[in-house]
N, C-alpha and C. Protein backbone atom coordinates (compact mmCIF):
# COMPACT_ATOMS: atom_id res chain seq x y z
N UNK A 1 71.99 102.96 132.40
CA UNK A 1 73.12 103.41 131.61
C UNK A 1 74.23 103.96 132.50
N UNK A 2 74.10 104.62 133.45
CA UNK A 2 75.36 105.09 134.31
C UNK A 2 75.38 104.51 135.32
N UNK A 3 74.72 103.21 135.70
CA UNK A 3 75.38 102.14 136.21
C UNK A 3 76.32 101.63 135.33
N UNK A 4 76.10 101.25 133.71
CA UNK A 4 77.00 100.71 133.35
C UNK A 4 78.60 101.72 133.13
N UNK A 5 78.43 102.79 133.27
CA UNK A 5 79.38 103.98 133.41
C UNK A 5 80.46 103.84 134.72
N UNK A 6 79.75 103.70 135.80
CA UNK A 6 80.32 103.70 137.07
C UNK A 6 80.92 102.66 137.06
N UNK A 7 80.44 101.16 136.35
CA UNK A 7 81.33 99.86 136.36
C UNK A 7 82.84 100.17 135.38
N UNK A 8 82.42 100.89 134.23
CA UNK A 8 83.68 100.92 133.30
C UNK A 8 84.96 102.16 133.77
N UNK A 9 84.41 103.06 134.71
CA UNK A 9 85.36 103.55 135.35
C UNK A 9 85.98 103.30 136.52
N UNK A 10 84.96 102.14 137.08
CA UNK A 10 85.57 101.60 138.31
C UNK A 10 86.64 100.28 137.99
N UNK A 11 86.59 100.09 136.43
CA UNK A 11 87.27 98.93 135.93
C UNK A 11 88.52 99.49 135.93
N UNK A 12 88.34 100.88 135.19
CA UNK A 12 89.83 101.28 134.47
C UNK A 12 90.76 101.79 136.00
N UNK A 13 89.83 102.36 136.81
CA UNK A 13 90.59 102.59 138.13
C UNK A 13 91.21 101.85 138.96
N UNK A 14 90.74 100.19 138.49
CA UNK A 14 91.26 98.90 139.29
C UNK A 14 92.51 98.13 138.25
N UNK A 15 92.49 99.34 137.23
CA UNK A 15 93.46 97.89 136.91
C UNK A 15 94.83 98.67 137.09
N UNK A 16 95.63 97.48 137.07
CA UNK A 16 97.10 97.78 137.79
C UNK A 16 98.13 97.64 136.92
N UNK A 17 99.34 97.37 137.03
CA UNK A 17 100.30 97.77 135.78
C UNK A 17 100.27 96.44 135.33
N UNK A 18 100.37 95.39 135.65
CA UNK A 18 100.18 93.90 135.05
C UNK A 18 99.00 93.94 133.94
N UNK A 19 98.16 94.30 134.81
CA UNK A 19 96.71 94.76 133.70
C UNK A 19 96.95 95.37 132.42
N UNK A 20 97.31 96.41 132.73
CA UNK A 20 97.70 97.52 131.23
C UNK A 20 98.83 96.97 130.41
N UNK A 21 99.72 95.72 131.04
CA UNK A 21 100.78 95.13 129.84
C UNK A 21 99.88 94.55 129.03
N UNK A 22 99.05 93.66 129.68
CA UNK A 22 98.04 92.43 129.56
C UNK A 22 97.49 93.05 127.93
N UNK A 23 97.06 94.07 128.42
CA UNK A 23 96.24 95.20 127.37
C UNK A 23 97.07 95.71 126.66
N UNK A 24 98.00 95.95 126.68
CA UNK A 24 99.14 96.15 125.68
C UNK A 24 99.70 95.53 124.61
N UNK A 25 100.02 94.19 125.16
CA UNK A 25 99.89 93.03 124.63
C UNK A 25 99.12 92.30 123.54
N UNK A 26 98.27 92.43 123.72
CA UNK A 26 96.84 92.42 123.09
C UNK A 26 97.02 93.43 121.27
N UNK A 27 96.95 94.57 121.93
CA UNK A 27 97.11 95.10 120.80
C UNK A 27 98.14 95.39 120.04
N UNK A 28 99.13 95.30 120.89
CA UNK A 28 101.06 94.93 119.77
C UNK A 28 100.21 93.91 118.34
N UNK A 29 101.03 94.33 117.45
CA UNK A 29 100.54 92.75 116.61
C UNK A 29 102.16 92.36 116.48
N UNK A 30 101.97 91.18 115.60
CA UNK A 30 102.89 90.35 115.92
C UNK A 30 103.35 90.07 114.32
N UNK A 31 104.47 90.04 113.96
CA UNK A 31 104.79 89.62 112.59
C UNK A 31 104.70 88.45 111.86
N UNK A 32 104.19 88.74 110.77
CA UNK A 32 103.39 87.26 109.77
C UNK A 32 104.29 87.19 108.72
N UNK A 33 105.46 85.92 108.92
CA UNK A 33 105.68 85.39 107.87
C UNK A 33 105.48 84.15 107.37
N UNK A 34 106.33 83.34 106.63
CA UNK A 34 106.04 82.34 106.05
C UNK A 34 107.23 81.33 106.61
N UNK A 35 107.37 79.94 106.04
CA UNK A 35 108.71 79.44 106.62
C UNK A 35 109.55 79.14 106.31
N UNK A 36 109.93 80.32 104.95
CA UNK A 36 111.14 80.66 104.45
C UNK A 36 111.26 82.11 105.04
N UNK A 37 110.52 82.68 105.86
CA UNK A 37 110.91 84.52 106.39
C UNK A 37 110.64 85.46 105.14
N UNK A 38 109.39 85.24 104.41
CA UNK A 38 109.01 86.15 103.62
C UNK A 38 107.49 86.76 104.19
N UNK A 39 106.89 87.77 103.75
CA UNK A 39 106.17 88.25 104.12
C UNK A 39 105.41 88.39 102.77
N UNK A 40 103.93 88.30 102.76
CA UNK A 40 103.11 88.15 101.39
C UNK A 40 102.03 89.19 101.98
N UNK A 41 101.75 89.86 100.97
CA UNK A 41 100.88 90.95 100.77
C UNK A 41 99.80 90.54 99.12
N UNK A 42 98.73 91.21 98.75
CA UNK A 42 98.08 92.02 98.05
C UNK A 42 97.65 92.95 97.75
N UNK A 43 98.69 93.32 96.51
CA UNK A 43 97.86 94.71 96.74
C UNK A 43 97.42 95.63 95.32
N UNK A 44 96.49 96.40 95.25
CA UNK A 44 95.36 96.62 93.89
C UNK A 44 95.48 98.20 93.69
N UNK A 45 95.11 98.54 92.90
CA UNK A 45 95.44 99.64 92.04
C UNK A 45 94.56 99.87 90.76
N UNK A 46 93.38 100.17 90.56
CA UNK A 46 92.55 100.30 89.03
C UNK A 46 92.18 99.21 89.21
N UNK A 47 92.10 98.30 87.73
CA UNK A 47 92.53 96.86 87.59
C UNK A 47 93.62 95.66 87.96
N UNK A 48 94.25 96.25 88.28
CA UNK A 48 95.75 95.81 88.96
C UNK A 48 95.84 95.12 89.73
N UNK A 49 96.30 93.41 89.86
CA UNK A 49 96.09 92.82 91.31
C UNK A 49 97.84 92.09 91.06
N UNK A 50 98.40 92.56 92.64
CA UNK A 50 99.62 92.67 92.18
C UNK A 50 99.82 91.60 93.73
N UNK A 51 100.47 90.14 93.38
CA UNK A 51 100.95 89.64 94.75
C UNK A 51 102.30 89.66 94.81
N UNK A 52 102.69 90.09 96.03
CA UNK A 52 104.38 90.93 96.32
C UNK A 52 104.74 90.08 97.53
N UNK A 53 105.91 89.47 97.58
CA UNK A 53 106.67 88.57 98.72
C UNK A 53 107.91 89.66 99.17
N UNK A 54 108.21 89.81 100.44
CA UNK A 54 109.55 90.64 100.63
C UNK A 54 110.42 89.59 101.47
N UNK A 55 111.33 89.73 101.55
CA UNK A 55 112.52 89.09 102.40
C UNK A 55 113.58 89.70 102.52
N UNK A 56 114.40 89.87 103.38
CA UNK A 56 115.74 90.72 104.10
C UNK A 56 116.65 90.18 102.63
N UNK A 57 117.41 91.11 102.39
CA UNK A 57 117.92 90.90 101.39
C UNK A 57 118.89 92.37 100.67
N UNK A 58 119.45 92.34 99.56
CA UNK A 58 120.00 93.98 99.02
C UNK A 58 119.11 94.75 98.46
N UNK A 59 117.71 94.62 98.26
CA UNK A 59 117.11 95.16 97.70
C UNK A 59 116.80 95.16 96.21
N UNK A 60 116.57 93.72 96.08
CA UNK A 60 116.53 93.65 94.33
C UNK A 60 115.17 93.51 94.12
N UNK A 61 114.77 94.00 93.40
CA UNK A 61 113.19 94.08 92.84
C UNK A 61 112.94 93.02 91.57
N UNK A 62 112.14 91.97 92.01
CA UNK A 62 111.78 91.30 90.84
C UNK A 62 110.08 91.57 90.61
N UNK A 63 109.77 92.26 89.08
CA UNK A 63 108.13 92.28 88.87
C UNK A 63 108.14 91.42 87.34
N UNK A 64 107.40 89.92 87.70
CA UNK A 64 106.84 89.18 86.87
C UNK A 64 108.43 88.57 86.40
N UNK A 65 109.45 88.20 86.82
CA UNK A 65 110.56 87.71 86.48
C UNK A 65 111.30 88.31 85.65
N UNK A 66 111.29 89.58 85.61
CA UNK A 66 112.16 90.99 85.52
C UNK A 66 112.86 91.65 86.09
N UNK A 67 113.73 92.13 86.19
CA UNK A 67 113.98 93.47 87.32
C UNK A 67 112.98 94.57 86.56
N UNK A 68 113.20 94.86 87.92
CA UNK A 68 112.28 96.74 88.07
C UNK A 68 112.72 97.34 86.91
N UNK A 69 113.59 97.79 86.57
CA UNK A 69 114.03 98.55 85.60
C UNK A 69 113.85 98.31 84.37
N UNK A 70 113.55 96.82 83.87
CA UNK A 70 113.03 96.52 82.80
C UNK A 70 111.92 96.81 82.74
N UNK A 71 111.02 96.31 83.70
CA UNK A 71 109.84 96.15 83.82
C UNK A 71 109.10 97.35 83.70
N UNK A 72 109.48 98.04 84.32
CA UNK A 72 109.64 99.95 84.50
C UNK A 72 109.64 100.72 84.25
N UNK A 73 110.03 100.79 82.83
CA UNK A 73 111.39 101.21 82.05
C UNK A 73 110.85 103.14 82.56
N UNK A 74 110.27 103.99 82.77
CA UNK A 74 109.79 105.13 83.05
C UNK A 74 110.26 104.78 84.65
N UNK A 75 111.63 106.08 85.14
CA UNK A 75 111.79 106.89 86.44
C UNK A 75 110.82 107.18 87.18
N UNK A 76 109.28 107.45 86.76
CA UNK A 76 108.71 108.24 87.06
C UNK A 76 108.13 106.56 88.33
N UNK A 77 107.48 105.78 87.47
CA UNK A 77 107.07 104.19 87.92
C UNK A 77 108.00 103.47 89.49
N UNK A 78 109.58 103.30 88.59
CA UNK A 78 110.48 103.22 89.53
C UNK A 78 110.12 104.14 90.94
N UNK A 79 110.33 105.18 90.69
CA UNK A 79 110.43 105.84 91.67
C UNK A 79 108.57 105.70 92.58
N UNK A 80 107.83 105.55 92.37
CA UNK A 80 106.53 104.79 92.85
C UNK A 80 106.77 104.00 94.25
N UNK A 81 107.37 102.80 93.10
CA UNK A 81 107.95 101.53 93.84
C UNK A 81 108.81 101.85 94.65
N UNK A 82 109.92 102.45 94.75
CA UNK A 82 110.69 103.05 95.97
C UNK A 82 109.90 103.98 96.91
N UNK A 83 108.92 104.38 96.77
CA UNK A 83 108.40 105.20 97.88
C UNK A 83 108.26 104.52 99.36
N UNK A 84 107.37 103.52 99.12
CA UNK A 84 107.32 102.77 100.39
C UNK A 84 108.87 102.57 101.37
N UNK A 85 109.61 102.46 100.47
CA UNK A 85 111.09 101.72 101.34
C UNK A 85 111.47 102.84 101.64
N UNK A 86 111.60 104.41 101.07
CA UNK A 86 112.02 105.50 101.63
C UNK A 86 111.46 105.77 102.67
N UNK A 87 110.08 106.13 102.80
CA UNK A 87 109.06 106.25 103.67
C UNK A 87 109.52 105.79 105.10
N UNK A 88 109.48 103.92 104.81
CA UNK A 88 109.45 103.23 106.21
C UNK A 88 111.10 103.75 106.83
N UNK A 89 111.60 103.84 106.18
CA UNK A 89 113.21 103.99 106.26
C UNK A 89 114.18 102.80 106.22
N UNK A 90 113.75 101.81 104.97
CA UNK A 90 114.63 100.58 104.83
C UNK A 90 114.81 100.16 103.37
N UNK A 91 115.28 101.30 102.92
CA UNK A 91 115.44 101.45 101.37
C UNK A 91 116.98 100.22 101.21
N UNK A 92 116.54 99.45 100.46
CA UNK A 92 117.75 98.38 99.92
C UNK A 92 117.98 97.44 100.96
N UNK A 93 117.35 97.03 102.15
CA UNK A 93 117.08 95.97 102.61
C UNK A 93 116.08 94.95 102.75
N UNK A 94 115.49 95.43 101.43
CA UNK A 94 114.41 94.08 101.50
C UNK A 94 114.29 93.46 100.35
N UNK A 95 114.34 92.38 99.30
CA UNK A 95 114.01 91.51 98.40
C UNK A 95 112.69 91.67 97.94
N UNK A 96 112.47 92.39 96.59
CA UNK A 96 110.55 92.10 96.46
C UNK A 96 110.27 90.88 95.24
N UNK A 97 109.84 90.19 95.14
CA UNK A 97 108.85 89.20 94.44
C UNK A 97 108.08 89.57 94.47
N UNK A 98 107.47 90.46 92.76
CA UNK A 98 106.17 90.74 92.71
C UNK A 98 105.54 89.54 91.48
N UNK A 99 104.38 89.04 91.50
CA UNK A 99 103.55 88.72 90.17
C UNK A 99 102.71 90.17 90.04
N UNK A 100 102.28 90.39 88.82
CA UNK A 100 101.36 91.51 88.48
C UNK A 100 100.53 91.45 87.41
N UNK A 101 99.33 91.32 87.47
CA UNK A 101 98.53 91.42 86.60
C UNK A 101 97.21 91.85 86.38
N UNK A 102 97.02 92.44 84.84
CA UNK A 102 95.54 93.48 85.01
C UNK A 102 96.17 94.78 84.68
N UNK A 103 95.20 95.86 84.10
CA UNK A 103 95.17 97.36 84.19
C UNK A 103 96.44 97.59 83.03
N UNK A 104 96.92 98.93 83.23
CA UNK A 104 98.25 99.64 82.51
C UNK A 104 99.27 99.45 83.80
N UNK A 105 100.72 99.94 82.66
CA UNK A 105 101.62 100.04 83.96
C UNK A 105 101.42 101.04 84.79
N UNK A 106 100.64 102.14 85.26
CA UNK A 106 100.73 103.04 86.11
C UNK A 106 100.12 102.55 87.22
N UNK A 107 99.29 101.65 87.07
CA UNK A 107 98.03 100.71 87.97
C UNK A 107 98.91 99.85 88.48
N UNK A 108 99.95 99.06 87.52
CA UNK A 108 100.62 98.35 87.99
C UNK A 108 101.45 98.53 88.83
N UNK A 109 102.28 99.70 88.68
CA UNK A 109 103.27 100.26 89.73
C UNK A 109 102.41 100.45 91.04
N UNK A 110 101.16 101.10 91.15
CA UNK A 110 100.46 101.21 92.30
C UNK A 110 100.45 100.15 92.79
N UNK A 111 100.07 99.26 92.09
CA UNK A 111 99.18 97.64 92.84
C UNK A 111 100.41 97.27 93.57
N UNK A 112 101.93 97.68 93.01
CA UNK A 112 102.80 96.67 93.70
C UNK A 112 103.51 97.63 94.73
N UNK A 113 103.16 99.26 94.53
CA UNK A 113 103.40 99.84 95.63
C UNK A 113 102.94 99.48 96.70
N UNK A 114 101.22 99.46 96.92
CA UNK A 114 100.29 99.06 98.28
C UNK A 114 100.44 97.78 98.21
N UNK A 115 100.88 96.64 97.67
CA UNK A 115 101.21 95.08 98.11
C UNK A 115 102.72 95.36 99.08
N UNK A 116 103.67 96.05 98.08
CA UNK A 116 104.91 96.38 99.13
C UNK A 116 105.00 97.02 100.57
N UNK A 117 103.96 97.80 100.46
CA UNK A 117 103.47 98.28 101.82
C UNK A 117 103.09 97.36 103.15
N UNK A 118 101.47 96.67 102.33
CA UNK A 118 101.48 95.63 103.29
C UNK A 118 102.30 95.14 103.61
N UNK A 119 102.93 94.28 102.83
CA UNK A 119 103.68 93.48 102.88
C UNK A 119 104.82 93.60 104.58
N UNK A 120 105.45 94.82 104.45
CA UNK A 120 106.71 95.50 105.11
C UNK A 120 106.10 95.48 106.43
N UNK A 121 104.37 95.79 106.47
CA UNK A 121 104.06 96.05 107.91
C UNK A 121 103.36 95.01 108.35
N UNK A 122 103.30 94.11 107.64
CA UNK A 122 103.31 92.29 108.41
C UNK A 122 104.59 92.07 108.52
N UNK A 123 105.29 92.20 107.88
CA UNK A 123 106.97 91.80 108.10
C UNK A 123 107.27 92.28 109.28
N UNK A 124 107.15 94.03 109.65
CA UNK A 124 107.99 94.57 110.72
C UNK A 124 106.69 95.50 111.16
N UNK A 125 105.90 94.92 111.95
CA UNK A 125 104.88 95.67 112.60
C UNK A 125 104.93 97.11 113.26
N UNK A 126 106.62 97.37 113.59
CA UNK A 126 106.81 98.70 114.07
C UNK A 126 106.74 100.04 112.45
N UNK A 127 106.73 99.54 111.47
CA UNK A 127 106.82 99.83 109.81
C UNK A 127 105.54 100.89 109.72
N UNK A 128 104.48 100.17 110.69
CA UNK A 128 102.83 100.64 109.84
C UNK A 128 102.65 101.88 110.33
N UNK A 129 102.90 102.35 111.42
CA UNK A 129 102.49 104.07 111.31
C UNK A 129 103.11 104.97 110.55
N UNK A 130 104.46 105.05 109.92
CA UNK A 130 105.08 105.40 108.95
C UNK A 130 104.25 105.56 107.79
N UNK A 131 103.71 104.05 107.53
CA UNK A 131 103.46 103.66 105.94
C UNK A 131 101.75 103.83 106.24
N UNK A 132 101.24 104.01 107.62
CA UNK A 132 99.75 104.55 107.30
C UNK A 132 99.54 106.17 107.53
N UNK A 133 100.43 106.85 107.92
CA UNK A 133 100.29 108.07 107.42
C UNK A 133 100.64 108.42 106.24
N UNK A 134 101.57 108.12 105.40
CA UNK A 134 101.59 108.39 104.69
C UNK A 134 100.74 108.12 103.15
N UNK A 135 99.62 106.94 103.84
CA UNK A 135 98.72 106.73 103.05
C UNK A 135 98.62 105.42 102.39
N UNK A 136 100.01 104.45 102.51
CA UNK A 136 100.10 103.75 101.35
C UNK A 136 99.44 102.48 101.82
N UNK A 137 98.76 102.47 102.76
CA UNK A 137 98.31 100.93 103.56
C UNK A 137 96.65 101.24 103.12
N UNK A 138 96.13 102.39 102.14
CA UNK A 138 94.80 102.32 101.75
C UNK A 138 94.86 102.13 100.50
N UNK A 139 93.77 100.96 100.14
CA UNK A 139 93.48 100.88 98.54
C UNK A 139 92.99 102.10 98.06
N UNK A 140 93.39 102.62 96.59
CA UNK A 140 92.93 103.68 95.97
C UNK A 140 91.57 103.37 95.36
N UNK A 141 90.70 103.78 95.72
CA UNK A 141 89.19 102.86 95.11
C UNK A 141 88.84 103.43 93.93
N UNK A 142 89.86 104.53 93.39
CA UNK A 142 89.57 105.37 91.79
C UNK A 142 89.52 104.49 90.63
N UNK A 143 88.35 103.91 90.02
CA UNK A 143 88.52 103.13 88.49
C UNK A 143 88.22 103.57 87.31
N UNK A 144 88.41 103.78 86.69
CA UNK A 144 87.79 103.92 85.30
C UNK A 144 85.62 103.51 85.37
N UNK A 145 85.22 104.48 84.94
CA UNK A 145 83.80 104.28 85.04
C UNK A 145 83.42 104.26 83.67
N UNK A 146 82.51 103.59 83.72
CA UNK A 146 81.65 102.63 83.14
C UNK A 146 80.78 103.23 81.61
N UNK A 147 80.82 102.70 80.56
CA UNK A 147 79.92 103.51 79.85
C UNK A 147 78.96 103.26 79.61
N UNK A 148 78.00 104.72 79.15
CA UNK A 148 76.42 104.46 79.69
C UNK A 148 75.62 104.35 78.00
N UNK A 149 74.61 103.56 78.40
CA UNK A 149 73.81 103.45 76.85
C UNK A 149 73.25 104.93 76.64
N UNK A 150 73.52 105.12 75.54
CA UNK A 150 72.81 106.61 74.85
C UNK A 150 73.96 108.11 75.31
N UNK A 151 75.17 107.21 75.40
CA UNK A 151 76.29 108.50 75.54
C UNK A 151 77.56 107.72 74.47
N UNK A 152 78.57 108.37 74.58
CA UNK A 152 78.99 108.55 73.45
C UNK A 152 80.06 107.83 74.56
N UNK A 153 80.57 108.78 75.61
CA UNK A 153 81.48 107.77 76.91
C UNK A 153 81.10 107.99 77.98
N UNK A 154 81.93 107.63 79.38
CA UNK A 154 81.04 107.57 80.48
C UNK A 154 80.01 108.54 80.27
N UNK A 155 80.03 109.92 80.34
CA UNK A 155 79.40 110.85 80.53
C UNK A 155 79.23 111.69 79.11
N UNK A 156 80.07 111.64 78.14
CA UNK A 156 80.14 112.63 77.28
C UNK A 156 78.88 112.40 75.95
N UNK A 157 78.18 113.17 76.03
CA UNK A 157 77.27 112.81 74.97
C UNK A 157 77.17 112.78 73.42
N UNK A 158 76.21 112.86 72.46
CA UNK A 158 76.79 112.89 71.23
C UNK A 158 76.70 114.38 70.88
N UNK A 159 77.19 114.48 69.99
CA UNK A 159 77.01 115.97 69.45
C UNK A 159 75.45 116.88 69.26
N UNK A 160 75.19 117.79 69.98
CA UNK A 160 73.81 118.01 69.85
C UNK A 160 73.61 118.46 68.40
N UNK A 161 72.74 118.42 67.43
CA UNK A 161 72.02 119.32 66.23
C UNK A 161 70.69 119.41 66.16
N UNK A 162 70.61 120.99 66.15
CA UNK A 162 69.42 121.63 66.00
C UNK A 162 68.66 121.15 64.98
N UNK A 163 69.14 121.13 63.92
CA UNK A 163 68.72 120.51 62.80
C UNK A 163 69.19 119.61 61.75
């Protein structure tokens, strides 16, 4: 075992600045679009499976061949969907194409929040430490649970009587 120790520090001590681009390199990632310059994400929320396209653009939001605001119609939703673009710091330069489907709209606004997310940090790889501290590059794994035979709902039972 500390033979193999003495090799991995005698590695890192040999390598030279060509080396460490080499290795640099490596782990840069590189931006994934398509060959119209859109960037495609998925992204989920409850039931919610929401696929979101972005492209450089004024910032118009289309969900399911709506604007946002129809689609939306609650500030509270809207403002969801704008988090990501505040966040990264490119609020009104990007085009979203969302489809959405599954769950309520609150699921929905999520699903197309974390698809918009991805989305931005395949587009612009410098985007993702922004948008992974702040959380939005993790699926929320919270669902609605399940109901059980001999309860009334998930957990809640029937009314007890003594007699």
């Amino acid at each position: 075992m500390s033979d193999q120790l003495n090799s991995l520090e005698d590695l890192q001590a040999a390598t030279t600045g060509e080396e460490a681009v080499i290795v640099e390199a490596i782990i840069t990632r590189e931006p994934v679009r398509d060959e119209l310059g859109r960037a495609y994400a998925t992204g989920k929320r409850k039931d919610a499976v929401a696929r979101v396209w972005i492209r450089p653009g004024s910032g118009k939001v289309t969900v399911n061949g709506r604007e946002m605001e129809k689609y939306f119609a609650r500030p509270v939703l809207q403002m969801v969907l704008r988090q990501a673009f505040d966040v990264a710091g490119v609020a009104g330069e990007f085009d979203v194409m969302a489809t959405v489907k599954g769950g309520g709209l609150s699921g929905q606004a999520g699903a197309v929040k974390h698809g918009i997310s991805k989305a931005l940090q395949l587009y612009e790889p410098s985007l993702r430490p922004a948008l992974k501290a702040a959380g939005f590059l993790t699926r929320d794994a919270r669902v609605v649970e399940r109901k059980k035979y001999g309860k009334r709902k998930a957990r809640r039972s029937f009314q007890f009587s003594k007699r």
